[in-house]
Protein backbone atom coordinates (compact mmCIF):
# COMPACT_ATOMS: atom_id res chain seq x y z
CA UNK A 1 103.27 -121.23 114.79
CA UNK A 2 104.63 -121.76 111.37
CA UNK A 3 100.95 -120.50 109.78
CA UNK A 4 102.23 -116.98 111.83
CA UNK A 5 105.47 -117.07 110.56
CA UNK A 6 104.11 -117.71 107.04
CA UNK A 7 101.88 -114.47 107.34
CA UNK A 8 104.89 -112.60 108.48
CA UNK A 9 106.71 -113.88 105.52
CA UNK A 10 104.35 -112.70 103.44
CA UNK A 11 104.05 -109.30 104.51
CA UNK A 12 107.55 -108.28 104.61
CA UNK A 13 107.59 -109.97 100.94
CA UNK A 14 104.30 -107.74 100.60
CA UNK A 15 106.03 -104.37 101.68
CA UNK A 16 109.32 -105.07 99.62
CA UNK A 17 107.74 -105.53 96.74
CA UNK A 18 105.72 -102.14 97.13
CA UNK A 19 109.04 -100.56 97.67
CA UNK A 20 110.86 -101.67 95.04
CA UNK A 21 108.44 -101.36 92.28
CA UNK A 22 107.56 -97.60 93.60
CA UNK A 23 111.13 -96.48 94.06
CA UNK A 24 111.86 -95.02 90.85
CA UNK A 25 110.05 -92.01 91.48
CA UNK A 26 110.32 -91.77 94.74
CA UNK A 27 109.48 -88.54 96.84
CA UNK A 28 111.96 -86.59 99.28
CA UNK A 29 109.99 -85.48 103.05
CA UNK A 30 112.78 -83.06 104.63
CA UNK A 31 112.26 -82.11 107.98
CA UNK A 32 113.38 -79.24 109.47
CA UNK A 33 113.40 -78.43 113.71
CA UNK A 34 113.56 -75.12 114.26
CA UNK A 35 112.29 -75.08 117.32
CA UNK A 36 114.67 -74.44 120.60
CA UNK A 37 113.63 -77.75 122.16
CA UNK A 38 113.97 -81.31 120.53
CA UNK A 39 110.97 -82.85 118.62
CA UNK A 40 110.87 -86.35 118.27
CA UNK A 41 108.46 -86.58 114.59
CA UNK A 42 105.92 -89.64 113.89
CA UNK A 43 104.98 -91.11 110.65
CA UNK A 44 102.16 -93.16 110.05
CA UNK A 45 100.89 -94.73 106.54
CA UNK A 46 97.44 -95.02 105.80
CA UNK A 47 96.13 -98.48 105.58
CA UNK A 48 97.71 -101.25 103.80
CA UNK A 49 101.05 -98.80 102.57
CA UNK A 50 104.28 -99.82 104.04
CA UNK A 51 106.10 -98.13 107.07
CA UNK A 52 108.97 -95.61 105.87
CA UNK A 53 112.28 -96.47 107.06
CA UNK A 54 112.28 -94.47 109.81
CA UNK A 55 110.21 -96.63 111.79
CA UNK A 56 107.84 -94.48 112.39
CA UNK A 57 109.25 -92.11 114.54
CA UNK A 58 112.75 -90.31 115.43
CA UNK A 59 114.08 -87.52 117.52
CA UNK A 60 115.08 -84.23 115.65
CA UNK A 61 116.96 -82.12 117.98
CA UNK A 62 116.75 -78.39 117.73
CA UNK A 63 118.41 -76.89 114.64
CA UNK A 64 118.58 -80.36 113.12
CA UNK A 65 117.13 -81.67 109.72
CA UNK A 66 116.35 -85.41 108.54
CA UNK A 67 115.45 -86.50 105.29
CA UNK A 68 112.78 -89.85 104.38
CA UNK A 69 112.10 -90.89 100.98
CA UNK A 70 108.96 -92.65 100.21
CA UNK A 71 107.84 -94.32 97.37
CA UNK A 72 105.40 -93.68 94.91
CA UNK A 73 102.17 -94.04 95.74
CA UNK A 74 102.66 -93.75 99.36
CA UNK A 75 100.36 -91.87 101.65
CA UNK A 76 99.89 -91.19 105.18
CA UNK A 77 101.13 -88.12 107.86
CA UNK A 78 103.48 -86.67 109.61
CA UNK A 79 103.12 -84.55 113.08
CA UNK A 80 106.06 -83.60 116.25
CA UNK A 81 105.93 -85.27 119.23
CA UNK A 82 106.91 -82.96 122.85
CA UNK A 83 108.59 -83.46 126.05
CA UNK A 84 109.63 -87.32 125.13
CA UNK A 85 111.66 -89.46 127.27
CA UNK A 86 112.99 -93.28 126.03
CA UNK A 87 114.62 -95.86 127.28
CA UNK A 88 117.50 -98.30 125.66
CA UNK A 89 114.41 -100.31 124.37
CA UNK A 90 113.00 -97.30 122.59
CA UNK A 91 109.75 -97.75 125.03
CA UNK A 92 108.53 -94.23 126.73
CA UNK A 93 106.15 -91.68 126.37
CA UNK A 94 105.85 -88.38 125.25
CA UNK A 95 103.50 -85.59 126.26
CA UNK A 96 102.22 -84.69 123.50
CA UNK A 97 101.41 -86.48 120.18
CA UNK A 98 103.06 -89.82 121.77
CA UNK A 99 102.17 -93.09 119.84
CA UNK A 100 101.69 -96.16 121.86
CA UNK A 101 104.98 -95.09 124.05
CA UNK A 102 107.32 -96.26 121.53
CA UNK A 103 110.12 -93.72 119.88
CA UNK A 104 109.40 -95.71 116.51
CA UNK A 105 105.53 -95.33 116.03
CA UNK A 106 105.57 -98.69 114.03
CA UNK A 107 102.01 -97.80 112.22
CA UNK A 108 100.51 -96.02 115.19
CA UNK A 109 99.12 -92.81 115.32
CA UNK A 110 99.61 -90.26 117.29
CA UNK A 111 97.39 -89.11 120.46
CA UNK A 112 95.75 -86.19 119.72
CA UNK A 113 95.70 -83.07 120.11
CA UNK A 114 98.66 -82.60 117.37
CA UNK A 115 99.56 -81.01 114.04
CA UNK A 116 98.84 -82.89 111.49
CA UNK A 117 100.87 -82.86 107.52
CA UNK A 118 99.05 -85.22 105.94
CA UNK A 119 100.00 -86.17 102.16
CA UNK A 120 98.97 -88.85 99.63
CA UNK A 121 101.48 -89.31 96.72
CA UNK A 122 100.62 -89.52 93.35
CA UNK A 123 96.36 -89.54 93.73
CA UNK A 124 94.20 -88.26 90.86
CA UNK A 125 95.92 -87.60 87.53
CA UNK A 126 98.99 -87.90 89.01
CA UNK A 127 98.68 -85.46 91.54
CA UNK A 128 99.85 -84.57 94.89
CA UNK A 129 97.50 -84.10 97.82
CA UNK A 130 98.46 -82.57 100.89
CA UNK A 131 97.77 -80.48 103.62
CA UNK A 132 98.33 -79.18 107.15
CA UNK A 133 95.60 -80.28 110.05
CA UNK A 134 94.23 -78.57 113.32
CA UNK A 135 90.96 -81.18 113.23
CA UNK A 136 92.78 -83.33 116.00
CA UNK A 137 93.77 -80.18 117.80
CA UNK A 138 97.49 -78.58 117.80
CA UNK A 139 100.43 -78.77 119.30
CA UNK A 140 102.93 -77.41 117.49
CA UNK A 141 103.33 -74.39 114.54
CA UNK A 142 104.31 -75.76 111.34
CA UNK A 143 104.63 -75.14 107.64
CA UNK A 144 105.02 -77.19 104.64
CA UNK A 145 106.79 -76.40 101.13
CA UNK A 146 106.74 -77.81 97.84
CA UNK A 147 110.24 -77.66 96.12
CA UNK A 148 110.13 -78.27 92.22
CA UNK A 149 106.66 -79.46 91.58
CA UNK A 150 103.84 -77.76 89.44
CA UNK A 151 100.44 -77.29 89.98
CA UNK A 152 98.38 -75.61 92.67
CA UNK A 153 101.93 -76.17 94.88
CA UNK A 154 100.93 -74.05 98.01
CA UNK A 155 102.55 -74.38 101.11
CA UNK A 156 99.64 -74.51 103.86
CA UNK A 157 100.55 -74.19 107.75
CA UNK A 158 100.06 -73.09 111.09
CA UNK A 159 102.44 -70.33 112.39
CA UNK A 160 100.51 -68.92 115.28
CA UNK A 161 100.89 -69.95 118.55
CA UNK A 162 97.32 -71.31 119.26
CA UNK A 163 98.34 -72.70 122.56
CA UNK A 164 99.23 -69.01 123.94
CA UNK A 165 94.85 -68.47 123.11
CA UNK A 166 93.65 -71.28 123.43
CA UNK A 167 89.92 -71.96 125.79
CA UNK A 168 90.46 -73.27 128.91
CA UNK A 169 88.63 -76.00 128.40
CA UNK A 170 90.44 -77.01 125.51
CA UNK A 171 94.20 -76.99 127.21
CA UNK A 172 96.31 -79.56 127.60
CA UNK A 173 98.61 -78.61 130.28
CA UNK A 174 102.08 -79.91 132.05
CA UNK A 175 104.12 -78.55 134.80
CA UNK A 176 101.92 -75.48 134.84
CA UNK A 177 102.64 -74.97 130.69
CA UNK A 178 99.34 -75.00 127.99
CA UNK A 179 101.57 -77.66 126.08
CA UNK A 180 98.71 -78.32 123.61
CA UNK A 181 94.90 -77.67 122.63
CA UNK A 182 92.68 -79.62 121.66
CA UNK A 183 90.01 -79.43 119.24
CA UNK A 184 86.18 -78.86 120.22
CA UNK A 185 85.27 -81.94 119.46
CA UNK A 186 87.75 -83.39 121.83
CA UNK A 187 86.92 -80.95 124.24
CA UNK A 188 83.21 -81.05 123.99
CA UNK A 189 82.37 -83.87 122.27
CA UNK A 190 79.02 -82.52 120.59
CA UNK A 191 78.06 -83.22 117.42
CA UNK A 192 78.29 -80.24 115.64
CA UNK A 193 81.77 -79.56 116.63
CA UNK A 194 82.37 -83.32 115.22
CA UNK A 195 80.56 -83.59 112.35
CA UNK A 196 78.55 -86.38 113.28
CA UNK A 197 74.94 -87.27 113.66
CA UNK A 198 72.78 -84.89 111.70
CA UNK A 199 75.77 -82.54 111.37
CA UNK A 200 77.75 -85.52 109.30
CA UNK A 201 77.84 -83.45 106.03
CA UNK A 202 79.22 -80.75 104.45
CA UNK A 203 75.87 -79.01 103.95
CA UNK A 204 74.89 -79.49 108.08
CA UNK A 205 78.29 -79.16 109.43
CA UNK A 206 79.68 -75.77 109.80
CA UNK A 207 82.02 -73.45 111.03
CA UNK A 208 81.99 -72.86 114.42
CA UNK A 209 83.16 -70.07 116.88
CA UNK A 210 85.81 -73.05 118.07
CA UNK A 211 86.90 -73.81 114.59
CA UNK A 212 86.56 -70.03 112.80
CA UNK A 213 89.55 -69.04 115.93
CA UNK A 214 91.61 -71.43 114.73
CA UNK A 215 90.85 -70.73 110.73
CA UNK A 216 91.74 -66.86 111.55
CA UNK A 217 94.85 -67.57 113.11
CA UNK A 218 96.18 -70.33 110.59
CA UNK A 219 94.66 -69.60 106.97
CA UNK A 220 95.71 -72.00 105.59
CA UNK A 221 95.05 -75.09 107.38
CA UNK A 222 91.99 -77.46 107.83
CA UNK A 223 89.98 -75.91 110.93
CA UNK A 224 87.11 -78.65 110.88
CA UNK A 225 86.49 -81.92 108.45
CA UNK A 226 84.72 -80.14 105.73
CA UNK A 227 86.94 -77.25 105.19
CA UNK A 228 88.83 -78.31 102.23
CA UNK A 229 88.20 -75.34 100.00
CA UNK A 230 91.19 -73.28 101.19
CA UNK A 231 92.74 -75.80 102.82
CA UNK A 232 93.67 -78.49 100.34
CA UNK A 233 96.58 -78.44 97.95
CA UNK A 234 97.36 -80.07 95.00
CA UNK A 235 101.13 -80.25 93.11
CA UNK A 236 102.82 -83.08 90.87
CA UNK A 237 106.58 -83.92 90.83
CA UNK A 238 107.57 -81.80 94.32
CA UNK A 239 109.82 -82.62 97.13
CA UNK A 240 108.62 -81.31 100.64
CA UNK A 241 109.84 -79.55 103.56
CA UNK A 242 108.48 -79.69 106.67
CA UNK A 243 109.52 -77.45 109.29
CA UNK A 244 108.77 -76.96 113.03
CA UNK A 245 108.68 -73.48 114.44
CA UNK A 246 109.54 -72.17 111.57
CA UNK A 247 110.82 -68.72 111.66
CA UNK A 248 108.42 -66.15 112.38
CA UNK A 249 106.30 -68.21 114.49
């Protein structure tokens, strides 16, 4: 018991230290509902980075904005949980995107199919890295904006209402609504809609009449794992704002 104790010790000492030493040029995530129904939003780092101090997870009622500063150095996403309910404990579930039924994700990711903003800070020479992601399907329209940074600072997103056309096959549906839809790989599970097997590179794995309907409605976003050309962006120094539904959707 004490050996546990001592590894918990040493994590939190771990995660403070990454904190403090990162926080002088820290970056600002605003988030923005815009939608006419609550989203509760989950965070996750990638490995080994420390949880923001959100939790990993809140609720964002319509109209309202939140703001989460992480540190330098700091990577990981960002996507909008639907049609949540919690208890006193926090414990629940949500019916899309949820995370391990917990309003505070805690380092979990979300169940897909959702929109993905996914970000690392401060990467090659300095840089930004960040996009929005259909590859584990979509649930919700987003957009993303750099504010004061330079560079190739574009702001990538998915304002279309892919649920509205989305495949049968692919729906997610509740109480008679297409709530979500999910990708062709989770829908089909073949290779070539995955990118695995012989189609596990950028030279065998293309686009396909799945991803190419999602590319067409949302430019800007990643439609399948190799389609970073127009779909990753790069900017140094920037806050960000991410909105739900934003206007126009």
């Amino acid at each position: 018991m004490q050996v546990f104790h001592y590894f918990i010790f040493l994590t939190l000492k771990h995660q403070i230290f990454f904190l403090l030493k990162n926080t002088a040029s820290a970056t600002r995530f605003t988030f923005v509902n815009s939608c006419d129904f609550t989203v509760w939003v989950g965070t996750q780092p990638n490995g080994g980075i420390p949880i923001l101090s959100d939790g990993g997870g809140f609720k964002l009622g319509s109209g309202e904005s939140s703001t989460e500063i992480a540190p330098k150095g700091w990577g990981g996403r960002f996507w909008g949980r639907t049609d949540c309910v919690f208890g006193s404990s926090g414990l629940g579930s949500c019916v899309t995107g949820d995370c391990g039924g917990k309003m505070q994700c805690e380092g979990a990711g979300g169940v897909p199919p959702a929109s993905l903003f996914e970000i690392t800070l401060d990467g090659a020479n300095g840089m930004d890295f960040y996009d929005v992601s259909l590859v584990d399907g979509y649930n919700l329209p987003m957009r993303v904006v750099a504010i004061g940074g330079t560079g190739n600072c574009g702001s990538p997103g998915c304002t279309s209402d892919l649920n509205a056309a989305c495949p049968k096959e692919q729906q997610v549906v509740s109480a008679g609504e297409v709530v979500a839809c999910k990708s062709a790989c989770a829908a089909y599970n073949e290779p070539q809609y995955c990118c695995t097997g012989e189609f596990g590179s950028p030279i065998t794995c293309k686009p396909t009449l799945y991803s190419t309907t999602f590319k067409r409605a949302c430019p800007t976003a990643y439609s399948y794992a190799y389609d970073d050309a127009t779909s990753t962006f790069t900017c140094t120094g920037a806050n960000y704002i991410l909105t739900f539904c934003p206007k126009g959707t």
